[in-house]
N, C-alpha and C. Protein backbone atom coordinates (compact mmCIF):
# COMPACT_ATOMS: atom_id res chain seq x y z
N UNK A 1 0.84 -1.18 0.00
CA UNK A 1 0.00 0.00 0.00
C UNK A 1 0.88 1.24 0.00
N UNK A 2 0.56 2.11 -0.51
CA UNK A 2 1.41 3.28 -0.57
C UNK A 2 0.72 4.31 0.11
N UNK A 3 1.71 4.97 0.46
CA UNK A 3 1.50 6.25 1.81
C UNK A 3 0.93 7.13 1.09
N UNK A 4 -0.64 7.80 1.43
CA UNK A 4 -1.47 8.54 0.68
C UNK A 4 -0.66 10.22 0.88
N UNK A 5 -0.94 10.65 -0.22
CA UNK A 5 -0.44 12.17 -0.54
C UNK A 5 -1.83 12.66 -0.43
N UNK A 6 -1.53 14.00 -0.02
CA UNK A 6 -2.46 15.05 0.44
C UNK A 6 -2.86 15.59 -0.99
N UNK A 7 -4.19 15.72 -1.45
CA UNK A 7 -4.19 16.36 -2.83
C UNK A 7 -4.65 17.60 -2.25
N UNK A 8 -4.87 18.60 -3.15
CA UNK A 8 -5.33 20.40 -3.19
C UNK A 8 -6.44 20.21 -2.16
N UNK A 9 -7.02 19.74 -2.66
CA UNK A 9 -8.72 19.88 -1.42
C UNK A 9 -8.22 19.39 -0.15
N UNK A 10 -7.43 18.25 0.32
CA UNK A 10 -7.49 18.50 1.47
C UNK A 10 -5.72 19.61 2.00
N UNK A 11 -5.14 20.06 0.85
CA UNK A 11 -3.84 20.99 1.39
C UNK A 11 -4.79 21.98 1.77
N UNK A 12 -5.68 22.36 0.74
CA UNK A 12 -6.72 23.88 1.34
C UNK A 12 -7.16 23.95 2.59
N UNK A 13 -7.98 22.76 2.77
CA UNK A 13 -8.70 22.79 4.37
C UNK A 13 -7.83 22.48 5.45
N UNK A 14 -6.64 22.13 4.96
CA UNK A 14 -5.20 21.97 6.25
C UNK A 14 -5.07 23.55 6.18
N UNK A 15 -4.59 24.03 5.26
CA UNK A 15 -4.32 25.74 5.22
C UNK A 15 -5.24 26.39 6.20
N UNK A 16 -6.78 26.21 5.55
CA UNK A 16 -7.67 26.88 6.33
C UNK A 16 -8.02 26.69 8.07
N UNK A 17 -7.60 25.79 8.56
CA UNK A 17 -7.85 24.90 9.51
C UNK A 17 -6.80 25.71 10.04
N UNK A 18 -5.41 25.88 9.65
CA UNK A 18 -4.63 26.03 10.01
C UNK A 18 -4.31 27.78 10.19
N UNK A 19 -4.62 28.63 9.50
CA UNK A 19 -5.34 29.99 9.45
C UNK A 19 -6.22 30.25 10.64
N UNK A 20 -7.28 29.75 10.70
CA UNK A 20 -7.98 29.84 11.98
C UNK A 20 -7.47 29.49 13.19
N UNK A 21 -6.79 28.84 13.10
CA UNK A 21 -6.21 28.27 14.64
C UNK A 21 -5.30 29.38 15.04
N UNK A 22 -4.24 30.16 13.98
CA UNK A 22 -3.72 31.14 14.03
C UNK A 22 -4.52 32.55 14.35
N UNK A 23 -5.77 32.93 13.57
CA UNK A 23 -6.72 33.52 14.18
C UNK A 23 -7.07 33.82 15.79
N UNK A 24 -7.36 32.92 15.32
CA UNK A 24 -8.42 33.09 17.10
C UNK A 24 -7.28 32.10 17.78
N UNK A 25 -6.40 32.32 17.85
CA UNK A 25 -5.27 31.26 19.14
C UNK A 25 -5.76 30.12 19.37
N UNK A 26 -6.70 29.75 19.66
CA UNK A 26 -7.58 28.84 19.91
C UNK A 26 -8.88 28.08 20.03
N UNK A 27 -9.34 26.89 19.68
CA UNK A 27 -10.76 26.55 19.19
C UNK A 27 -11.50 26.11 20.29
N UNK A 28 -13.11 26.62 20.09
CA UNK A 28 -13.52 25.93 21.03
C UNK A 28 -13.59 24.21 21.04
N UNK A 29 -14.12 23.63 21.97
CA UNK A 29 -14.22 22.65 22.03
C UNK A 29 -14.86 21.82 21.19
N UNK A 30 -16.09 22.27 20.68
CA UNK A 30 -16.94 22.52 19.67
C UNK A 30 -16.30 22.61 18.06
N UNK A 31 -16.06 23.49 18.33
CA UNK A 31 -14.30 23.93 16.41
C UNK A 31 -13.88 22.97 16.57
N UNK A 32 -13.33 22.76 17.68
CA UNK A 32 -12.21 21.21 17.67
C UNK A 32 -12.56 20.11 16.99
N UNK A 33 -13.95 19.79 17.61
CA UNK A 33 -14.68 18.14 17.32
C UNK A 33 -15.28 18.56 15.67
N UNK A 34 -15.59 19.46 15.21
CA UNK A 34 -15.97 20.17 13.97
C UNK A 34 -14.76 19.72 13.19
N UNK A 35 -13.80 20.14 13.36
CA UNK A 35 -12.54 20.34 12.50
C UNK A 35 -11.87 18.28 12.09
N UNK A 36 -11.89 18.04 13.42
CA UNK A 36 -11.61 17.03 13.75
C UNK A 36 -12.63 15.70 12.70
N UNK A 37 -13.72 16.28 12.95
CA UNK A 37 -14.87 15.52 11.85
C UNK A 37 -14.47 15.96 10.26
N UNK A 38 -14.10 17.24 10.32
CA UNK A 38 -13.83 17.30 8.62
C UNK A 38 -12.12 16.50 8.10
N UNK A 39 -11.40 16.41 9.05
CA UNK A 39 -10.55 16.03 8.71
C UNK A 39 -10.57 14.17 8.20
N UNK A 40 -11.58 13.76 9.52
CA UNK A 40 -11.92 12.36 9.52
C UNK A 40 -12.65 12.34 7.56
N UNK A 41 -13.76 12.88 7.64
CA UNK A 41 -14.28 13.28 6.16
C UNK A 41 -13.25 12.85 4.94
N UNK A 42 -12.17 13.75 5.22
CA UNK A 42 -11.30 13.70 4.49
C UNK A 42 -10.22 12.73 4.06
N UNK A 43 -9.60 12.15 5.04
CA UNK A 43 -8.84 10.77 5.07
C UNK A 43 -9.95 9.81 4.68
N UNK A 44 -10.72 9.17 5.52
CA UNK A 44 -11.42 8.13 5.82
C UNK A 44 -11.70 7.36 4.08
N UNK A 45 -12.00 8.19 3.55
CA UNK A 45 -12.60 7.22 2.44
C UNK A 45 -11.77 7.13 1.52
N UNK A 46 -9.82 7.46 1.97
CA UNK A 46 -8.56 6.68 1.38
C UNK A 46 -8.30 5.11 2.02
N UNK A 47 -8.82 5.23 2.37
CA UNK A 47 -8.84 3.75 3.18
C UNK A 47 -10.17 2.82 3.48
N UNK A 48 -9.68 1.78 3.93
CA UNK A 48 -11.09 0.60 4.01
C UNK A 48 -11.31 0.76 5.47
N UNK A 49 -11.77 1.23 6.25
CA UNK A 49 -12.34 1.14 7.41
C UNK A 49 -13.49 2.05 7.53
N UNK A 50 -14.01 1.31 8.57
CA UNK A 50 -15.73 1.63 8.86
C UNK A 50 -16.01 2.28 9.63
N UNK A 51 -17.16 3.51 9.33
CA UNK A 51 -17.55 4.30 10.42
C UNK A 51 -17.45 3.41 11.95
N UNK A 52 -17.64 2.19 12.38
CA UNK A 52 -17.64 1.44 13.48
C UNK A 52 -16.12 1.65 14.03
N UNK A 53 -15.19 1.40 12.81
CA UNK A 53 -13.88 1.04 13.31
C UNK A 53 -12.94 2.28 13.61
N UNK A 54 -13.53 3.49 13.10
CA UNK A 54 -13.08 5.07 13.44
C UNK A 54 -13.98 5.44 14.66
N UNK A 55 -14.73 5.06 14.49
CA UNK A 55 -15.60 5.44 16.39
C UNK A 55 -15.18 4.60 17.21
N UNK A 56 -14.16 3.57 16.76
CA UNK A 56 -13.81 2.99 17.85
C UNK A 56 -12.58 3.25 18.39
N UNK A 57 -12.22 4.07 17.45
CA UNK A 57 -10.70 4.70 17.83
C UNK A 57 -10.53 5.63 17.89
N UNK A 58 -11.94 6.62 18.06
CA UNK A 58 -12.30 7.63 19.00
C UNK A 58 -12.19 7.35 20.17
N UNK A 59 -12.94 6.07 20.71
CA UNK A 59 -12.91 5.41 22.07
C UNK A 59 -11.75 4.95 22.27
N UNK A 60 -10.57 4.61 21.79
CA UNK A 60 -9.53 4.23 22.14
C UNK A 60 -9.71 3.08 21.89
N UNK A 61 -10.24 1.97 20.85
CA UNK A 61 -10.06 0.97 20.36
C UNK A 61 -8.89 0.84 19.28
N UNK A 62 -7.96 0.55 19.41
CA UNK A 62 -6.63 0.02 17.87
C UNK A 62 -6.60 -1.34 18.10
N UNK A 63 -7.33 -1.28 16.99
CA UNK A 63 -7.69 -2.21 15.94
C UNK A 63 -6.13 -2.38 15.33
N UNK A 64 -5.66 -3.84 15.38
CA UNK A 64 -4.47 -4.10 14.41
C UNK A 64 -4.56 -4.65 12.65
N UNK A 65 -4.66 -3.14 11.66
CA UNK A 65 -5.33 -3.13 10.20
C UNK A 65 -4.47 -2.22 10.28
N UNK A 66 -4.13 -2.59 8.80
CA UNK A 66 -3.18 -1.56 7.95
C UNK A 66 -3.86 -0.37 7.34
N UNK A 67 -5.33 -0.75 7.25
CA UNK A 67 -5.92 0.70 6.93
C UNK A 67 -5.99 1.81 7.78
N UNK A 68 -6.67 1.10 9.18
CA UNK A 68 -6.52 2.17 9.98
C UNK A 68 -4.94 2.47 10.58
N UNK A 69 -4.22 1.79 10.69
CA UNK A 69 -2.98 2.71 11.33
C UNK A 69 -2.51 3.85 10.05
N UNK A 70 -3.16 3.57 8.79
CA UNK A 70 -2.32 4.72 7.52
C UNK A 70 -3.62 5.42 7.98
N UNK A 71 -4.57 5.56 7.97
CA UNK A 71 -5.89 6.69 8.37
C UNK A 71 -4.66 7.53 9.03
N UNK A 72 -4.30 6.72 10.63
CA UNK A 72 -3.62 7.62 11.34
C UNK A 72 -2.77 8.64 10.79
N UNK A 73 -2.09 8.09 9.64
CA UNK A 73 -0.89 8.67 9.71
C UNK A 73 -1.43 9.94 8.11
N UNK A 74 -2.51 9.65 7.44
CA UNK A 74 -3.32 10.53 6.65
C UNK A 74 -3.69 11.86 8.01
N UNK A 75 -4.40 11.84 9.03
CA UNK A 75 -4.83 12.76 9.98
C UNK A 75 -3.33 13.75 10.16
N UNK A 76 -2.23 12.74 10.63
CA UNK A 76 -1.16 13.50 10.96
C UNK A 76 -0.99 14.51 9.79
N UNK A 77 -0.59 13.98 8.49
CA UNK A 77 0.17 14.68 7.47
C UNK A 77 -0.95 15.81 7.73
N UNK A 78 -2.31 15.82 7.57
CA UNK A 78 -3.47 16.75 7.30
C UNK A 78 -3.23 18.00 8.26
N UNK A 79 -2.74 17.33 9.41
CA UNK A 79 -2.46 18.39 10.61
C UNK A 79 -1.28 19.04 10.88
N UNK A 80 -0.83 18.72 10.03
CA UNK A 80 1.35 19.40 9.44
C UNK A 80 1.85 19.05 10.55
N UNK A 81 1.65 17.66 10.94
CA UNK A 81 2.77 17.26 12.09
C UNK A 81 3.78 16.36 11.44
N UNK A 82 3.65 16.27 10.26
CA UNK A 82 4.51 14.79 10.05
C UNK A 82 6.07 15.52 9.12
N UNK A 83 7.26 15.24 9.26
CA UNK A 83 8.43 15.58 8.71
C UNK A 83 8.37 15.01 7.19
N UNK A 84 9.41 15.85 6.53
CA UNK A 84 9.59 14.91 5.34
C UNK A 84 9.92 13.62 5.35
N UNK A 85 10.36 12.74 6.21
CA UNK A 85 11.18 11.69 6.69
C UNK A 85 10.12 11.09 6.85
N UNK A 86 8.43 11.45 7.02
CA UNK A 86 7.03 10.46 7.58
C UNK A 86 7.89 10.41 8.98
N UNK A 87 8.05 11.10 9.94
CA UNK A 87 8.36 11.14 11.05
C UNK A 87 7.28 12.51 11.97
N UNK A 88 6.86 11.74 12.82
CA UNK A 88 6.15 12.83 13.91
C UNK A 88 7.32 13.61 14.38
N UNK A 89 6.87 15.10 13.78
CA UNK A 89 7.87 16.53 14.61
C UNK A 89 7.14 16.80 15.94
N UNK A 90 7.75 16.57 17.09
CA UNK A 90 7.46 16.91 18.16
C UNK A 90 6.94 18.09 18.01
N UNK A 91 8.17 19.04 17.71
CA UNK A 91 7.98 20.38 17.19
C UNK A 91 6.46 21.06 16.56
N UNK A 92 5.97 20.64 15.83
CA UNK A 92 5.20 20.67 14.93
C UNK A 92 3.83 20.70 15.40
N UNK A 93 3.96 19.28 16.27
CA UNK A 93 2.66 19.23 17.18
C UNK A 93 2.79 19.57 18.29
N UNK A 94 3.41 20.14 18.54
CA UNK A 94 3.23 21.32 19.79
C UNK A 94 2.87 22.23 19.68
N UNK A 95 3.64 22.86 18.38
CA UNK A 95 2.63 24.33 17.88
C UNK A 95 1.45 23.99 17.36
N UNK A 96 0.93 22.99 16.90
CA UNK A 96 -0.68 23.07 16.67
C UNK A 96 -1.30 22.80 17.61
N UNK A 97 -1.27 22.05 18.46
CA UNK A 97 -1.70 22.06 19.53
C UNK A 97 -1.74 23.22 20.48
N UNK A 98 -0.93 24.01 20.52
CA UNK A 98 -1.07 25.37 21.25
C UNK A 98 -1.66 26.50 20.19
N UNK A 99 -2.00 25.82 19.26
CA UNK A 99 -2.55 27.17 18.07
C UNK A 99 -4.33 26.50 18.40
N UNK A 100 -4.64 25.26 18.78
CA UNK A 100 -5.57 25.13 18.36
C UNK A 100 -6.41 24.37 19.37
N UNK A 101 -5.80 24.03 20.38
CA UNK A 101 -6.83 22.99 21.28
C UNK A 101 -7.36 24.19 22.60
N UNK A 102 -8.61 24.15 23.09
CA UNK A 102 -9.30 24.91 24.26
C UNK A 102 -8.14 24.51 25.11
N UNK A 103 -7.89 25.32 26.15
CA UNK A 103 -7.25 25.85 27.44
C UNK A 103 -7.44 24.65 28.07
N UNK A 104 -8.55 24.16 28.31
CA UNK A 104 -8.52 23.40 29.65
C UNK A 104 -8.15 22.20 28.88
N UNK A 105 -7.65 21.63 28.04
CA UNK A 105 -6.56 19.99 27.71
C UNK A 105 -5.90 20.49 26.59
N UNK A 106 -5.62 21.56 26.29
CA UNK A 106 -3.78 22.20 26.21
C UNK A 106 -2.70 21.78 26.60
N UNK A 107 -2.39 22.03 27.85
CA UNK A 107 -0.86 21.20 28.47
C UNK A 107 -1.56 20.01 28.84
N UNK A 108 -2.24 19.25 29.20
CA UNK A 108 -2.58 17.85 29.40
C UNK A 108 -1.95 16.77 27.55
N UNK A 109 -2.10 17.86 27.04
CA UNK A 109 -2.28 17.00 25.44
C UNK A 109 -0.36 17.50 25.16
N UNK A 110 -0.04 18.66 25.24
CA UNK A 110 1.23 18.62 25.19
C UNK A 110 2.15 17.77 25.82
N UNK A 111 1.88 17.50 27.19
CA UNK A 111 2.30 16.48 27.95
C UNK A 111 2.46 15.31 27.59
N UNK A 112 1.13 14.16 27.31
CA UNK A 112 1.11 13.55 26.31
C UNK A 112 1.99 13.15 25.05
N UNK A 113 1.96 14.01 24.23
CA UNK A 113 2.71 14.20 22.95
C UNK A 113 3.85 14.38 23.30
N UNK A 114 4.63 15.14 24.60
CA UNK A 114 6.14 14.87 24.98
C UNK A 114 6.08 13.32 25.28
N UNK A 115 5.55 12.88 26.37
CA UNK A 115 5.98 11.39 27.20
C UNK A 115 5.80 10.67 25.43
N UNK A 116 4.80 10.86 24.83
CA UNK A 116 5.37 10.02 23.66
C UNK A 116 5.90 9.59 22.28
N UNK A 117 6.65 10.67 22.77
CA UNK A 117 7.44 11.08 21.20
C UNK A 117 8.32 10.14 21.27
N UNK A 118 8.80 9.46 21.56
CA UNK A 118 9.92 8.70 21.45
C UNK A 118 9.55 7.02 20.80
N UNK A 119 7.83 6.73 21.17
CA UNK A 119 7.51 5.38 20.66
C UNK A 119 7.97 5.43 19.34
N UNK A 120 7.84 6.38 18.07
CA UNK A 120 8.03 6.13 16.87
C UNK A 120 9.29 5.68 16.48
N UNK A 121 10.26 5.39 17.31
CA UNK A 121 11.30 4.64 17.31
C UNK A 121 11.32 3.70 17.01
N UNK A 122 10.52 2.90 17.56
CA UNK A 122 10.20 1.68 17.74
C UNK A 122 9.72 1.37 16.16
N UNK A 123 9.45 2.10 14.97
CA UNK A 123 9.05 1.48 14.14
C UNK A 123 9.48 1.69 13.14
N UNK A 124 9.86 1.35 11.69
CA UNK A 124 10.00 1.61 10.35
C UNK A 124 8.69 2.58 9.53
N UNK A 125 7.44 2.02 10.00
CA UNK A 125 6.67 2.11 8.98
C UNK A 125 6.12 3.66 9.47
N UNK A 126 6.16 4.15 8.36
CA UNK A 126 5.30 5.95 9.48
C UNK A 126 3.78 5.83 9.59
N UNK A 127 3.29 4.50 9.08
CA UNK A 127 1.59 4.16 9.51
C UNK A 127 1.83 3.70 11.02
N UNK A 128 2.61 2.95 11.27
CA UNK A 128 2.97 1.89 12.39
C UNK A 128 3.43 3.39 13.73
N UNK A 129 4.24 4.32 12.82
CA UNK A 129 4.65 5.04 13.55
C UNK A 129 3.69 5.96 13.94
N UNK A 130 2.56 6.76 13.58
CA UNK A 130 1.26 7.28 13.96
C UNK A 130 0.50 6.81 14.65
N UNK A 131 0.61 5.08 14.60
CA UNK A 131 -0.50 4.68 15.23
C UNK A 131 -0.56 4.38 16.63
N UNK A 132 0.88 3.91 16.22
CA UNK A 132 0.66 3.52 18.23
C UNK A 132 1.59 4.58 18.87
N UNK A 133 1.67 6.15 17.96
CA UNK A 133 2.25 7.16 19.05
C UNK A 133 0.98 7.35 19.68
N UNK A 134 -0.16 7.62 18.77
CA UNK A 134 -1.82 7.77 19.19
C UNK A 134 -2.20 6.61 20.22
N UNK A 135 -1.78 5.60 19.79
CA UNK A 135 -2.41 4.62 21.17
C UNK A 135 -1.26 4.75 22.19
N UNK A 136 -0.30 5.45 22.27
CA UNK A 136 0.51 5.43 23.35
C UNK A 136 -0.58 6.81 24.46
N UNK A 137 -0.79 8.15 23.58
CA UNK A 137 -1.56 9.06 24.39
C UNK A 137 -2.74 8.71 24.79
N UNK A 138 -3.55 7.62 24.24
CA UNK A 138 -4.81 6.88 24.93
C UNK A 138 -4.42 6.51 25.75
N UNK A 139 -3.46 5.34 25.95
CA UNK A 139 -2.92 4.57 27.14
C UNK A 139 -2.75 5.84 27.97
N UNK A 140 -2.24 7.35 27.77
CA UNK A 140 -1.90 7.79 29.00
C UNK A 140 -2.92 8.12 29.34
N UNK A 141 -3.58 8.91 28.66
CA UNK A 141 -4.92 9.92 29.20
C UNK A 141 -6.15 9.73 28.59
N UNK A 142 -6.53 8.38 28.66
CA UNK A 142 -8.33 7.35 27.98
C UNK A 142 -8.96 8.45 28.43
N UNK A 143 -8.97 9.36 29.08
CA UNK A 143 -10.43 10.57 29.62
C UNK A 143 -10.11 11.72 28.56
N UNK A 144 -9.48 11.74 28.20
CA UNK A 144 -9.00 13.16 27.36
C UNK A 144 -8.20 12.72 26.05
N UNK A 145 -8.69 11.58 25.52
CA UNK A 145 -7.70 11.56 24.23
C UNK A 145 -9.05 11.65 23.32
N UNK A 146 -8.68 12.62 22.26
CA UNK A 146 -8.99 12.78 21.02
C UNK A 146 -8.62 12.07 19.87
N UNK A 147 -9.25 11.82 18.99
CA UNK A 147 -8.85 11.47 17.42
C UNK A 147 -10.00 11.50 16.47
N UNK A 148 -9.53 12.23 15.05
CA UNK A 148 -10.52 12.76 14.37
C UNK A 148 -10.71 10.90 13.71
């Protein structure tokens, strides 16, 4: 399977997404789960998985499928966290995350994303490497983890 490229329609709504967050510093909670749904929109139907199997990894279900761990790693690129290398920039997602998540799980989610920057070590594949950096921040914080 080959690692999906971002075409114009979804570089625009990363731009725009990404404009607003710069805007207004930060989204409500509401923008968030909004944004978060258009992004899902957007990946989801590069891949074979089922509205069931993306709501389940809303809930913190990972599922071991090659579709959904590349979903993962489609969300990342969408959200300009991923390096040329298909490597998670710490960097990267720290500033979106401080451009764009409500105040009250801001540093809870930065936190997070520090303790687990280092799993992507552990892997070759940058699907493999998205997926279980994301199931590493479930494992920390199941009350407060997000995923579009």
């Amino acid at each position: 399977m080959m690692i999906p490229k971002l075409d114009l329609h979804s570089f625009r709504l990363f731009i725009f997404l990404t404009l607003i967050g710069d805007v207004f510093c930060a989204m409500t909670m509401k923008q968030l789960i909004k944004s978060m749904d258009m992004m899902r929109d957007t990946c989801a139907p590069k891949f074979s998985v089922t509205p069931e199997t993306l709501a389940g990894l809303r809930n913190g279900i990972f599922l071991e499928d090659r579709e959904l761990k590349c979903y993962t790693l489609c969300i990342a690129q969408m959200a300009g966290t991923i390096t040329r290398k298909n490597e998670i920039s710490l960097e990267k997602t720290i500033k979106q995350l401080e451009s764009m998540l409500p105040p009250d799980v801001k540093q809870i989610a930065i936190d997070t994303v520090t303790l687990c920057k280092d799993v992507q070590k552990q892997y070759k594949d940058p699907c493999d490497k998205t997926f279980y950096s994301a199931k590493c921040g479930f494992e920390l914080q199941p009350e407060k983890f997000m995923f579009p």
